[in-house]
C-alpha atoms as a PDB file:
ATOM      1  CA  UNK A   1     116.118 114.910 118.405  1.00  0.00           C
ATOM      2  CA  UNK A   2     114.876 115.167 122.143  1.00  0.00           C
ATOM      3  CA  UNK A   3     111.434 115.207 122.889  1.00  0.00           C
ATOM      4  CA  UNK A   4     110.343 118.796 124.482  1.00  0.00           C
ATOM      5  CA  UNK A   5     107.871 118.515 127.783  1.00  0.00           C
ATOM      6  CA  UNK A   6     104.604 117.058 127.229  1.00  0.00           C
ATOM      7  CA  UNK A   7     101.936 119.606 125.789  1.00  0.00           C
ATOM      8  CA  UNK A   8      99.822 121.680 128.037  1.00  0.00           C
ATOM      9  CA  UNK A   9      96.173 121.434 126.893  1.00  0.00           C
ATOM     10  CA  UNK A  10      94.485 125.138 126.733  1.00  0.00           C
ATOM     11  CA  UNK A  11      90.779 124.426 127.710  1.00  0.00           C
ATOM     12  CA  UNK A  12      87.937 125.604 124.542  1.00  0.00           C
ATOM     13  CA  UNK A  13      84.357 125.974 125.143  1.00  0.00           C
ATOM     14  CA  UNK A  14      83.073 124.842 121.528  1.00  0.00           C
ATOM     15  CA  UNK A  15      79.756 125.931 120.706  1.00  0.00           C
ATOM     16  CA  UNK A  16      77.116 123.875 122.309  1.00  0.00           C
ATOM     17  CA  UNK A  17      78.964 123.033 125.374  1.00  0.00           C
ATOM     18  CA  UNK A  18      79.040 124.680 128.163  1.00  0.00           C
ATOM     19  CA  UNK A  19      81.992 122.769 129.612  1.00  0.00           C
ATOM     20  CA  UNK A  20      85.402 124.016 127.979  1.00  0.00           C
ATOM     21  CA  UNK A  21      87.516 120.984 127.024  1.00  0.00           C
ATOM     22  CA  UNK A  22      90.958 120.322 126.686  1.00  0.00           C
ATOM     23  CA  UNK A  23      92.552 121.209 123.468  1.00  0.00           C
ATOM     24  CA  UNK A  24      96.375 120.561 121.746  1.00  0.00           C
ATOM     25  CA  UNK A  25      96.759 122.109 118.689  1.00  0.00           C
ATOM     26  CA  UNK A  26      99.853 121.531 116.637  1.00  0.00           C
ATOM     27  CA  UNK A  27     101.555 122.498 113.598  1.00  0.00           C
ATOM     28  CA  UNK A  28     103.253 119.980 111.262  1.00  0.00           C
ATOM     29  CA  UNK A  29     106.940 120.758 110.170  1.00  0.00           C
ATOM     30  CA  UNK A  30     106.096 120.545 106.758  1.00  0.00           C
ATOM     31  CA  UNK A  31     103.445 123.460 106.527  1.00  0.00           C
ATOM     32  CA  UNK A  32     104.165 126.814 105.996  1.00  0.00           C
ATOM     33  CA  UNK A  33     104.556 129.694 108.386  1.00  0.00           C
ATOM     34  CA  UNK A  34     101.482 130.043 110.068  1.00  0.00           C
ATOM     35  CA  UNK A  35     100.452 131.981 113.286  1.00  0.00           C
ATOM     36  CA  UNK A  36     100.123 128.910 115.212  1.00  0.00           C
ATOM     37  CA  UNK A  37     103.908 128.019 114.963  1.00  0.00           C
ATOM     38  CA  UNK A  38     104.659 130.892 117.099  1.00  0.00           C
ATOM     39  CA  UNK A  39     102.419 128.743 119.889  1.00  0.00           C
ATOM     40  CA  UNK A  40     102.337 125.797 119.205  1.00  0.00           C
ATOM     41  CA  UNK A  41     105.513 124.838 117.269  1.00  0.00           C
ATOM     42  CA  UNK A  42     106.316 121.708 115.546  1.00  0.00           C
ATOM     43  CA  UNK A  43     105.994 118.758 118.327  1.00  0.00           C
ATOM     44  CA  UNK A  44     106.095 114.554 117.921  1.00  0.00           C
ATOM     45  CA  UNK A  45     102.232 114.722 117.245  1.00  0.00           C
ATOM     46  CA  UNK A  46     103.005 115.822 113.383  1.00  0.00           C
ATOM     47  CA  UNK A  47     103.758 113.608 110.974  1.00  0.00           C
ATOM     48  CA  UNK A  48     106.915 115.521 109.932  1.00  0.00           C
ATOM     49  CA  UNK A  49     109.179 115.481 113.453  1.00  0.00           C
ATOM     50  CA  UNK A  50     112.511 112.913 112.715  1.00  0.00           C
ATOM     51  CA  UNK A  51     112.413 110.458 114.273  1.00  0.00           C
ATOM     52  CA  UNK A  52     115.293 109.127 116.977  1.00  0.00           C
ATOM     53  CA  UNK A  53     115.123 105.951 115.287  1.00  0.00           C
ATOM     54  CA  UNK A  54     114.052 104.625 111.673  1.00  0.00           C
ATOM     55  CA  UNK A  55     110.078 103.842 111.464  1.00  0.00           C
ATOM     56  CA  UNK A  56     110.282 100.262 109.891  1.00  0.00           C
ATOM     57  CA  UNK A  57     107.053  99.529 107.741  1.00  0.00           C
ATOM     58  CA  UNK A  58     106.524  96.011 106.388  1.00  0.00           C
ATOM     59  CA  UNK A  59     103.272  95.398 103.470  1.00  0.00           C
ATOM     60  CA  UNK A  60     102.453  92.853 101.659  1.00  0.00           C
ATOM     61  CA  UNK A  61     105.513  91.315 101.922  1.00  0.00           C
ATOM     62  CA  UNK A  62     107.861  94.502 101.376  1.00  0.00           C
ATOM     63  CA  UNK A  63     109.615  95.783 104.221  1.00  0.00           C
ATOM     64  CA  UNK A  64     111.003  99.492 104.187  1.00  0.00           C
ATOM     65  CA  UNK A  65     112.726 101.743 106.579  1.00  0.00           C
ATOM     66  CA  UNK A  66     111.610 105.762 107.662  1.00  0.00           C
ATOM     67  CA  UNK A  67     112.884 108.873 109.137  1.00  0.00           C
ATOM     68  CA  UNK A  68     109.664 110.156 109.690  1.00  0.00           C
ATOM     69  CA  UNK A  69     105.855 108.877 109.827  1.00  0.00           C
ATOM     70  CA  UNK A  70     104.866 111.270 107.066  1.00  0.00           C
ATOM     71  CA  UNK A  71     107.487 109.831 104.263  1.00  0.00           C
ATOM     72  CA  UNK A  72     106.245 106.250 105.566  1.00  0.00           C
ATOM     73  CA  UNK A  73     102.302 107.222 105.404  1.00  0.00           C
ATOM     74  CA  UNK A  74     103.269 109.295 101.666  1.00  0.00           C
ATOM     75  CA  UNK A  75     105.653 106.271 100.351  1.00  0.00           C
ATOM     76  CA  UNK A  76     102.170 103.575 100.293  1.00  0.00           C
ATOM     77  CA  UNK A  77     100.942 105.704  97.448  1.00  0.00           C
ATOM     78  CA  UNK A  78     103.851 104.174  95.338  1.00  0.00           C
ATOM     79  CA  UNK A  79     104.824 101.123  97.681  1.00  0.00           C
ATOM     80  CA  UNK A  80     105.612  98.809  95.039  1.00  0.00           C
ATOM     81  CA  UNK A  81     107.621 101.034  93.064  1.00  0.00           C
ATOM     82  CA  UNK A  82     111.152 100.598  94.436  1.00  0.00           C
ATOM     83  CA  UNK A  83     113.000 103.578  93.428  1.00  0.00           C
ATOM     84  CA  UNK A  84     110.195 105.922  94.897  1.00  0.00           C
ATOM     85  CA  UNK A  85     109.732 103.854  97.568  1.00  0.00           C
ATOM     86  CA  UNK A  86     113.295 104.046  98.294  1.00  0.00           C
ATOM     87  CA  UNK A  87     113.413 107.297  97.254  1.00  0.00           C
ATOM     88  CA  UNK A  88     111.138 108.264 100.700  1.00  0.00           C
ATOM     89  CA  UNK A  89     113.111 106.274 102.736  1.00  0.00           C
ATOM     90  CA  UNK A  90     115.953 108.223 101.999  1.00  0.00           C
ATOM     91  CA  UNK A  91     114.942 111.654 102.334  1.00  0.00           C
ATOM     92  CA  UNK A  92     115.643 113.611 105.267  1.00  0.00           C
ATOM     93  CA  UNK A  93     112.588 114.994 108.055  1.00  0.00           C
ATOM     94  CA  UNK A  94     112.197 118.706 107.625  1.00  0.00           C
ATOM     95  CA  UNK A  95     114.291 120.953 108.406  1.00  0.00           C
ATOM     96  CA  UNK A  96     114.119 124.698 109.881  1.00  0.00           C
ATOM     97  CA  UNK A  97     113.045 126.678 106.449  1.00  0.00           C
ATOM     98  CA  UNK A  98     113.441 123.723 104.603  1.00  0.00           C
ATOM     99  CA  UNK A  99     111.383 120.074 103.509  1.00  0.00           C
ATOM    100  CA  UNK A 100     113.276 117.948 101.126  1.00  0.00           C
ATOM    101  CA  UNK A 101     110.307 115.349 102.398  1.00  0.00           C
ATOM    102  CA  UNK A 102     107.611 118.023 101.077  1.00  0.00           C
ATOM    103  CA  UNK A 103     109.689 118.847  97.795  1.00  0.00           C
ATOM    104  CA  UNK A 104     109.514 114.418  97.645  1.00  0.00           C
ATOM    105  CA  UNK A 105     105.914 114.533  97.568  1.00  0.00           C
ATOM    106  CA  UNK A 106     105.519 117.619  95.133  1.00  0.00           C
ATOM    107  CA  UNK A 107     107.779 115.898  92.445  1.00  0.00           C
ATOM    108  CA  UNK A 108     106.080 112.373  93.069  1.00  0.00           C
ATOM    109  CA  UNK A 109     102.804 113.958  92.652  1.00  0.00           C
ATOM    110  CA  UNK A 110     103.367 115.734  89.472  1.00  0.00           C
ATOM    111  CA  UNK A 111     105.239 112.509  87.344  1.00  0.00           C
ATOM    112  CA  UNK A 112     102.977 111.373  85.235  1.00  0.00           C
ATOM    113  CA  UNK A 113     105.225 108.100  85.196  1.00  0.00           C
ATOM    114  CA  UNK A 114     104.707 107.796  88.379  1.00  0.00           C
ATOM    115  CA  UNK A 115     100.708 107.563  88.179  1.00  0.00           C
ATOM    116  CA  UNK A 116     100.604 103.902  86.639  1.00  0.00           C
ATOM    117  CA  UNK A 117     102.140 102.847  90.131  1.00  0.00           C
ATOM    118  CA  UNK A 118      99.882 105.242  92.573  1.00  0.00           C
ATOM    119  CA  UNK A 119      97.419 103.133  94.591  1.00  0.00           C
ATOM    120  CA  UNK A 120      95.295 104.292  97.328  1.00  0.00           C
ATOM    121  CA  UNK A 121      98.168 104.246  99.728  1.00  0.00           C
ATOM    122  CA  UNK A 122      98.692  99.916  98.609  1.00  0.00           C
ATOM    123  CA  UNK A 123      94.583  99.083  99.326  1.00  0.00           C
ATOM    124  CA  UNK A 124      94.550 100.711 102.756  1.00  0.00           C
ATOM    125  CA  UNK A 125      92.754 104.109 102.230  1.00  0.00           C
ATOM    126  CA  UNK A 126      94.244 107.606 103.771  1.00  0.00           C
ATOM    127  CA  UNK A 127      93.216 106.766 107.216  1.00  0.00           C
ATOM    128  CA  UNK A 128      93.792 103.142 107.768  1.00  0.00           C
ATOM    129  CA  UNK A 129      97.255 103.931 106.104  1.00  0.00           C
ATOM    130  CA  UNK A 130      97.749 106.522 108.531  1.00  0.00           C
ATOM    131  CA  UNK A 131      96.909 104.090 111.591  1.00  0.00           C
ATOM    132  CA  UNK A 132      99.159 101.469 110.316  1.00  0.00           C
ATOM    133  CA  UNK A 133     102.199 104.025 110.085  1.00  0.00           C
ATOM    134  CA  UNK A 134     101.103 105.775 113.605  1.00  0.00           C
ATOM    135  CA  UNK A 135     101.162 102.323 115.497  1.00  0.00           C
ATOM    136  CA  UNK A 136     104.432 101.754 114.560  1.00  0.00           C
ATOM    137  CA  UNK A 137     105.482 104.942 115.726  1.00  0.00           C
ATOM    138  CA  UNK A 138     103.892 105.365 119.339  1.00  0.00           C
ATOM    139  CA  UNK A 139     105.439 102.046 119.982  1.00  0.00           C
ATOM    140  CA  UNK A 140     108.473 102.610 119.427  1.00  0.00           C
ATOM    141  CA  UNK A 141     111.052 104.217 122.384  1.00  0.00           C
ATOM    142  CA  UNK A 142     110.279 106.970 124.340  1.00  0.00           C
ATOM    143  CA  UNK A 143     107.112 108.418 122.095  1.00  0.00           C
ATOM    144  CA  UNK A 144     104.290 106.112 124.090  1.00  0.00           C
ATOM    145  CA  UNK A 145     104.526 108.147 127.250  1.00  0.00           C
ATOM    146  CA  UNK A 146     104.650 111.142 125.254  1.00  0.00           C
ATOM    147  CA  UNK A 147     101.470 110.599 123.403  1.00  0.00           C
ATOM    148  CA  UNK A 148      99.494 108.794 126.662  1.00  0.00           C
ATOM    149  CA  UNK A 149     100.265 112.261 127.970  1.00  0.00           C
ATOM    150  CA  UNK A 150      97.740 114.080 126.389  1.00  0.00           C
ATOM    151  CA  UNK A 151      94.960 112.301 128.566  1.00  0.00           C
ATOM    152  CA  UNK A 152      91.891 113.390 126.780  1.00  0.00           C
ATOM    153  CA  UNK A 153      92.712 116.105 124.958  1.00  0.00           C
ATOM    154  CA  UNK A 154      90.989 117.307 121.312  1.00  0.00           C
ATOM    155  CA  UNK A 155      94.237 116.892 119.350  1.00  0.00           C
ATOM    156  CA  UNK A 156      93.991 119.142 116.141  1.00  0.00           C
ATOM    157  CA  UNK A 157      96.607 119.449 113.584  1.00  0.00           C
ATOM    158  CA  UNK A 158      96.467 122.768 111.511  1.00  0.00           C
ATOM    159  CA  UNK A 159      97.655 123.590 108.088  1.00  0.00           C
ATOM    160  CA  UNK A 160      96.559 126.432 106.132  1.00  0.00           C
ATOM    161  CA  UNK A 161      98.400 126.165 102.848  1.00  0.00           C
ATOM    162  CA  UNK A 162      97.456 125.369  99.230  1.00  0.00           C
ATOM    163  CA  UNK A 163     100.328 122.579  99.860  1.00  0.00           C
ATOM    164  CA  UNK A 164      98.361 120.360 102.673  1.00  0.00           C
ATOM    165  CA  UNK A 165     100.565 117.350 101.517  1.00  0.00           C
ATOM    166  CA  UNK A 166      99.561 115.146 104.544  1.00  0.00           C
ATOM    167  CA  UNK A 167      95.606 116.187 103.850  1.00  0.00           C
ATOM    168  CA  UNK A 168      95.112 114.820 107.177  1.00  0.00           C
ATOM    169  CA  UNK A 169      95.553 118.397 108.937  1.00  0.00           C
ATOM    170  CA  UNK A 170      92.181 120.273 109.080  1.00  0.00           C
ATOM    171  CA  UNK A 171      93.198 122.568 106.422  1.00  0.00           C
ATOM    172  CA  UNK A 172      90.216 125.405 105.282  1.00  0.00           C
ATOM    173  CA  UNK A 173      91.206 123.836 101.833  1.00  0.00           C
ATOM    174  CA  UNK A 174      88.326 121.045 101.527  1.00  0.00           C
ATOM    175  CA  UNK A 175      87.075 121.475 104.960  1.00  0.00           C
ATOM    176  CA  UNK A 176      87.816 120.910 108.491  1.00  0.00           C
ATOM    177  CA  UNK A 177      89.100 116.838 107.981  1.00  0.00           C
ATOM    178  CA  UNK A 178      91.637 116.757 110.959  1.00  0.00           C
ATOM    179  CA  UNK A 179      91.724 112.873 110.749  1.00  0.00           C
ATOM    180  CA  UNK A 180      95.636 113.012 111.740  1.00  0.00           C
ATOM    181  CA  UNK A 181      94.137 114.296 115.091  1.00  0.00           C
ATOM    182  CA  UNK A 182      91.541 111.635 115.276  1.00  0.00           C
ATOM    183  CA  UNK A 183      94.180 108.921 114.123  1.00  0.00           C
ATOM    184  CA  UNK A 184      95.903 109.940 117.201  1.00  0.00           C
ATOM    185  CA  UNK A 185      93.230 109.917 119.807  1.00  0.00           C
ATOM    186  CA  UNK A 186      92.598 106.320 118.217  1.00  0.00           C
ATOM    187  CA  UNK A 187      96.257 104.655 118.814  1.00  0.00           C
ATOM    188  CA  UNK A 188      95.654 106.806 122.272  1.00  0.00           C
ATOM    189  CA  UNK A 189      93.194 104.376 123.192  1.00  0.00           C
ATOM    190  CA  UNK A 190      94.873 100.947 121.775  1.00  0.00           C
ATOM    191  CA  UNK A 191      98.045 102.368 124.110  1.00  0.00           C
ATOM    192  CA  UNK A 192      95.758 102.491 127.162  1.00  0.00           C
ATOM    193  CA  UNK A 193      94.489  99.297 126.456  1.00  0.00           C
ATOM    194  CA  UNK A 194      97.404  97.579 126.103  1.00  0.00           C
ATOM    195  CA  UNK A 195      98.518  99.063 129.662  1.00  0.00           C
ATOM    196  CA  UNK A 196      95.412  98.248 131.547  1.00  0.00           C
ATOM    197  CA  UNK A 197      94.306  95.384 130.029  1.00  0.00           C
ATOM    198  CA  UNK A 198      91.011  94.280 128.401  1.00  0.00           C
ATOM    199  CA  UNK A 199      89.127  96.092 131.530  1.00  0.00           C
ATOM    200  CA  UNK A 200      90.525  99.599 130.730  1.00  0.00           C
ATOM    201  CA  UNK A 201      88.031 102.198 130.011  1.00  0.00           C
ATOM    202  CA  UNK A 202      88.928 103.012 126.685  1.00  0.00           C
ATOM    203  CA  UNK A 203      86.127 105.828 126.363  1.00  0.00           C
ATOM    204  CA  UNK A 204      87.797 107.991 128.741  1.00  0.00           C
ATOM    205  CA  UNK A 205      90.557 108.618 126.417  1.00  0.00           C
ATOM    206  CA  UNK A 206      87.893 110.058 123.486  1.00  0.00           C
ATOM    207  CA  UNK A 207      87.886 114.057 124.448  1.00  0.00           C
ATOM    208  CA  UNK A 208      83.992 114.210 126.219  1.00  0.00           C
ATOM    209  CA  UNK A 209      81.587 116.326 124.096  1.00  0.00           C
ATOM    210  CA  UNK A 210      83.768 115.883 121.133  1.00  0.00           C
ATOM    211  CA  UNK A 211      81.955 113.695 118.032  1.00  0.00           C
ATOM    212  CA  UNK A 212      83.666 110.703 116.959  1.00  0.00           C
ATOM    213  CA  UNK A 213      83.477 110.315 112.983  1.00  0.00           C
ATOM    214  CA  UNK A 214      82.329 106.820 111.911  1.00  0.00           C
ATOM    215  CA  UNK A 215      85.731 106.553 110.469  1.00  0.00           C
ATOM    216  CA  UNK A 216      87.361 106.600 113.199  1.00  0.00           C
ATOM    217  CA  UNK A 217      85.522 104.144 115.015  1.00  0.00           C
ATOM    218  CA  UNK A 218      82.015 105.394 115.838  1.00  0.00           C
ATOM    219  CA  UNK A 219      79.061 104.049 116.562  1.00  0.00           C
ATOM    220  CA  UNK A 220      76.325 103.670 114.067  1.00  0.00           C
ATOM    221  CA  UNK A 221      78.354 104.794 110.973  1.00  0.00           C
ATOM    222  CA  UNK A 222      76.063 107.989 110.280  1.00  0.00           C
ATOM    223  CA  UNK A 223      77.700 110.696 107.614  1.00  0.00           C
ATOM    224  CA  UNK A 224      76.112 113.029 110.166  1.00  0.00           C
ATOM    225  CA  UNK A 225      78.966 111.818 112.732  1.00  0.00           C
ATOM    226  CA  UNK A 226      81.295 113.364 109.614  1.00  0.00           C
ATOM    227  CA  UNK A 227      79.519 116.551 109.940  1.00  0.00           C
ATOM    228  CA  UNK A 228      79.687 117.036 113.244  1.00  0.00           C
ATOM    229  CA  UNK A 229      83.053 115.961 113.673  1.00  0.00           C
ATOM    230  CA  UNK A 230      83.740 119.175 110.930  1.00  0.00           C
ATOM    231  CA  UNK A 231      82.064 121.695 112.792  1.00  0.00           C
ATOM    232  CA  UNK A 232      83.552 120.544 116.024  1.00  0.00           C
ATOM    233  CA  UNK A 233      87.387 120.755 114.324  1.00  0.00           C
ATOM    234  CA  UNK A 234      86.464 124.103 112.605  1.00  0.00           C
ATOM    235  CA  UNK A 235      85.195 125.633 115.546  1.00  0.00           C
ATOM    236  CA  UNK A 236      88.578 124.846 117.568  1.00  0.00           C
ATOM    237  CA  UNK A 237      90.602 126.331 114.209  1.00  0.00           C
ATOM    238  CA  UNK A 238      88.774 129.568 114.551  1.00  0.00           C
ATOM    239  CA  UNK A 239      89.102 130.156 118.191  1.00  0.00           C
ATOM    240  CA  UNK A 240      92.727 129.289 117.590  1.00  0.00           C
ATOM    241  CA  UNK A 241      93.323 131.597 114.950  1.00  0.00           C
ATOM    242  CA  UNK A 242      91.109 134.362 116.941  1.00  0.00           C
ATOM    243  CA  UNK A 243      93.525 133.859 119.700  1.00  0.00           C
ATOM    244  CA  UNK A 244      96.728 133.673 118.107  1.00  0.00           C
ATOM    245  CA  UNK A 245      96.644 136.633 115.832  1.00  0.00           C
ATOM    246  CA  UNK A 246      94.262 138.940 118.078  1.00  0.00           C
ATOM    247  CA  UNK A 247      95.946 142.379 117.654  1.00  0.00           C
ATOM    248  CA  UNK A 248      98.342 141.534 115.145  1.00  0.00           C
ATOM    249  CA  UNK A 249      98.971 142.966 111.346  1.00  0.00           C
ATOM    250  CA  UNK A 250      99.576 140.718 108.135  1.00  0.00           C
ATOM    251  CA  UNK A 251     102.368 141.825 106.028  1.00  0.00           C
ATOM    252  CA  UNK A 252     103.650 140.355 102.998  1.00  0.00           C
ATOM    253  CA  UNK A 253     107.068 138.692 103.398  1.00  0.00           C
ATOM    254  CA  UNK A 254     109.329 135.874 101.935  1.00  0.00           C
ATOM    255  CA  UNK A 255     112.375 133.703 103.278  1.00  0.00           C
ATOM    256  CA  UNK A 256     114.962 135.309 104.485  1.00  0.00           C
ATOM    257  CA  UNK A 257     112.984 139.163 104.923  1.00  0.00           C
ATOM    258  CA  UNK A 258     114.281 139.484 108.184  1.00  0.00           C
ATOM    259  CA  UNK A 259     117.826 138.918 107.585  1.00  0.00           C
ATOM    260  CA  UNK A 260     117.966 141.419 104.712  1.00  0.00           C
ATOM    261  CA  UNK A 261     115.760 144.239 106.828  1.00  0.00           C
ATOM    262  CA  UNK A 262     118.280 143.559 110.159  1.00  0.00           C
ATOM    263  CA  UNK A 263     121.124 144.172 107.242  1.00  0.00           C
ATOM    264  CA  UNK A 264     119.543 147.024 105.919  1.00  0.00           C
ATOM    265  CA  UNK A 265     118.740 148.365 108.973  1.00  0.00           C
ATOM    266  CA  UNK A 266     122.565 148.339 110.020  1.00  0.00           C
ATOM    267  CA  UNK A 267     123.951 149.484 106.780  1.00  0.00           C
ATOM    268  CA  UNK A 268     121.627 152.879 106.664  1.00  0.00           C
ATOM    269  CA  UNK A 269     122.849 153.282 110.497  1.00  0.00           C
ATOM    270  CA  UNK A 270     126.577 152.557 109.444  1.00  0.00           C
ATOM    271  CA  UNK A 271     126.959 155.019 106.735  1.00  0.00           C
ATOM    272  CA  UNK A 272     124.732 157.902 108.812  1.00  0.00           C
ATOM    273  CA  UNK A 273     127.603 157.240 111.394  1.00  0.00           C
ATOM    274  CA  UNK A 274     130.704 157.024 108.817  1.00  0.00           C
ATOM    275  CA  UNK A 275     129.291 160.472 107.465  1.00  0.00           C
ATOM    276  CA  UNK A 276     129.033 162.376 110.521  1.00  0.00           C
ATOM    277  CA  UNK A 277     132.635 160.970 111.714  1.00  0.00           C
ATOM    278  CA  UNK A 278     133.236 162.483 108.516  1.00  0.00           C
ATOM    279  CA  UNK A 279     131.900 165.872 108.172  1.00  0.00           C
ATOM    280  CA  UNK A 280     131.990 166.498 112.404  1.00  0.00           C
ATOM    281  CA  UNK A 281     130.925 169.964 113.235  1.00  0.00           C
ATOM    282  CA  UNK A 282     129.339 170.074 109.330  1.00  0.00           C
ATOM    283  CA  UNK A 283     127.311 167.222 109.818  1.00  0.00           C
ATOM    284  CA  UNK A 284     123.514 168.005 109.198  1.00  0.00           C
ATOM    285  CA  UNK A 285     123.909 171.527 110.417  1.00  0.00           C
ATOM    286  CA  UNK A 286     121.564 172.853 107.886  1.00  0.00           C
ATOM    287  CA  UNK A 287     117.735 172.182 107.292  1.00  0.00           C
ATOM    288  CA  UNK A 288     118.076 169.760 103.825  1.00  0.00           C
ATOM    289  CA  UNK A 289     120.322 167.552 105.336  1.00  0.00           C
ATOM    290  CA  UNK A 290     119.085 167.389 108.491  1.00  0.00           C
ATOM    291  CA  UNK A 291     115.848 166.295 106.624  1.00  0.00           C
ATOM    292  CA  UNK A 292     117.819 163.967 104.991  1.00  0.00           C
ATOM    293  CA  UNK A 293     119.964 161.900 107.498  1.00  0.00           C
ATOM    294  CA  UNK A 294     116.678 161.957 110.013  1.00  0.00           C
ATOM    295  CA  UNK A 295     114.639 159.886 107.029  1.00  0.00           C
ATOM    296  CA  UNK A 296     117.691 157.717 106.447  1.00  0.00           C
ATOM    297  CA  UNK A 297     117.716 156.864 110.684  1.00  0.00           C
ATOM    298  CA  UNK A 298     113.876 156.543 110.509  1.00  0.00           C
ATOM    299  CA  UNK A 299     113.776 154.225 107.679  1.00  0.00           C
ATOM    300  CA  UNK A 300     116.986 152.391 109.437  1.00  0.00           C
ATOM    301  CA  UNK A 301     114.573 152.465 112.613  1.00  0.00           C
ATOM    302  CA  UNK A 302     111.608 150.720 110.780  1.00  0.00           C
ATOM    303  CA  UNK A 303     113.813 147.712 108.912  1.00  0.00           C
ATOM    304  CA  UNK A 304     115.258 147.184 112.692  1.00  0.00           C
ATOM    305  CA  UNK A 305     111.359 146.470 113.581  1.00  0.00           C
ATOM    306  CA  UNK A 306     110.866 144.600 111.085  1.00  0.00           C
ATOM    307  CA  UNK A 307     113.794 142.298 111.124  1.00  0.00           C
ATOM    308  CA  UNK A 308     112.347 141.374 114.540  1.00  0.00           C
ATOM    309  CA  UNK A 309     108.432 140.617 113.458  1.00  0.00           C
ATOM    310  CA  UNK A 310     108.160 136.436 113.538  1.00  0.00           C
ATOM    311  CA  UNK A 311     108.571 134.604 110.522  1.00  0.00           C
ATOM    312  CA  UNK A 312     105.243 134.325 109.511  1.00  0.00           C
ATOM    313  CA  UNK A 313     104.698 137.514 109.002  1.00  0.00           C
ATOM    314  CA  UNK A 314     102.956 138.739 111.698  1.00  0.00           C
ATOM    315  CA  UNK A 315     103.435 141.454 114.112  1.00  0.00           C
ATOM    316  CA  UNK A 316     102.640 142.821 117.252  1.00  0.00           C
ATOM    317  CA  UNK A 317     104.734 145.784 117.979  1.00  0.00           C
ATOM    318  CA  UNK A 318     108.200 146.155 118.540  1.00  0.00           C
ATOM    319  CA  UNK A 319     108.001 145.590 121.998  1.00  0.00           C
ATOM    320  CA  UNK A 320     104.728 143.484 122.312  1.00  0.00           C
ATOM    321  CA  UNK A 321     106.334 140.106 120.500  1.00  0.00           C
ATOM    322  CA  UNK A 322     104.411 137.417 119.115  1.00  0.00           C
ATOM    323  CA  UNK A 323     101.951 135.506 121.677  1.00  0.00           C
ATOM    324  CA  UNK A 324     102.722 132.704 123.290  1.00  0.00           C
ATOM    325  CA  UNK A 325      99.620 131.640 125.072  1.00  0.00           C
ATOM    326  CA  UNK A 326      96.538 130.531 122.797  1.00  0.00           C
ATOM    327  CA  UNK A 327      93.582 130.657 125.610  1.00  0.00           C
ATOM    328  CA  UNK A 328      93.702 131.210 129.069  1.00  0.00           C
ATOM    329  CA  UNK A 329      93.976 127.629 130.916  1.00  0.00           C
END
């Protein structure tokens, strides 16, 4: 797949700053609809984009091959299980409307023959297992330039669902962890090293104002790093989510709801026209079916809007379209 242009930051004041920072927010491929998609999109930073080239993991002295970073980070849980390992090597990166990846994880999850073999991703932990997979990947052709791109931007990854698979996003469900983000920023910095040499500024790299959880390499290992790495994450998520759906209406929908209102919208149009070819002169010349036939074109009218609201279900108008710019840069 080719790599689109390298993100443009929008700049965020978060609260207690007055400087506004750069920000790049991203969606993974495996989340459901969400507002954001509409901006943001699916790019290289999530887990879930394919890859050009297989993602070749090797632990504890098993070796195993990738289409994406998220079925090599989700295959550790069961590592030394061969057919689910191989199982994940297998399986296809998401596609539009689709994740045989997430539909992996779901099914893996849920075996209870599976849970004798889970681990905690082979001894690594959720992070360090996320590092290991991530190094692999910004090394590997044409993705290092792509990444070193983002300077210093706050990289957040957002995903809103019930079915967080990665649970490295900053989903609302369990709090604002965003520890794919900081993962990131952290092979950012081992990229610029390795370019500049042991004299590179390495700091620079870390977005300024922006808390670094012990985790991920802070200083002093306080739990209050933790805490105000959270608030930092949720406060970006909110201004995000102000920005994105500012004006816009939620309405319930399901796959496919466009393409069945743009059909119904042309078959209420195609039978007003059959009938007045039909009836000519005749054709609603009287009050009741004039009534009639000017519902059947107004309810025509509204599954035409609808069949062009984004797939996420939100709207803006049927001329406004969905926003494309998250905060003014």
């Amino acid at each position: 797949m080719t790599l689109p242009p390298p993100p443009r930051p929008s700049r965020l004041r978060l609260e207690g700053h007055e400087e506004p920072i750069p920000v790049i927010a991203f969606l993974s491929a495996g989340c459901k609809s969400s507002a954001w998609k509409n901006s943001t999109g699916p790019m290289p930073l999530s887990n879930f984009w394919p890859l050009r080239e297989r993602l070749r993991l090797s632990h504890h002295r098993v070796s195993a091959s990738f289409q994406s970073a998220e079925a090599a980070h989700q295959s550790l849980k069961w590592w030394h299980h061969g057919p689910t390992r191989r199982a994940f090597e297998a399986c296809k990166a998401c596609g539009p409307g689709h994740c045989e990846l997430c539909e992996l994880i779901r099914k893996c999850e849920h075996d209870p023959s599976l849970e004798i073999w889970r681990s905690d991703f082979d001894g690594l932990g959720e992070f360090d297992a996320m590092l290991a997979v991530l190094r692999i990947k910004w090394r590997m052709e044409g993705l290092r330039f792509f990444l070193l791109s983002t300077g210093r931007s706050f990289l957040v990854d957002q995903c809103r669902t019930k079915d967080n698979i990665s649970r490295c996003g900053s989903s609302r469900v369990g709090g604002a962890r965003n520890r794919l983000g900081a993962a990131l920023m952290v092979v950012r910095e081992e990229l610029l090293l390795e370019m500049e040499g042991p004299n590179a500024m390495t700091s620079v790299t870390w977005p300024l104002g922006v808390p670094r959880p012990h985790w991920a390499g802070g200083h002093g290992g306080s739990p209050d790093s933790e805490n105000r790495w959270s608030v930092a994450v949720t406060d970006v998520v909110r201004h995000f989510d102000i920005h994105v759906t500012s004006g816009c209406s939620t309405v319930a929908t399901c796959p496919g709801a466009a393409s069945r209102a743009c059909f119904a919208a042309w078959g209420l149009l195609i039978s007003a026209f059959t009938t007045a070819f039909c009836q000519g002169p005749r054709f609603a010349n009287d009050k009741e079916s004039a009534l009639l036939w000017g519902s059947v074109i107004g309810l025509a009218s509204f599954f035409a809007w609808l069949a062009i609201e984004n797939d996420d279900g939100r709207r803006c108008g049927p001329l406004q379209g969905p926003r494309t710019s998250l905060i003014g840069t």
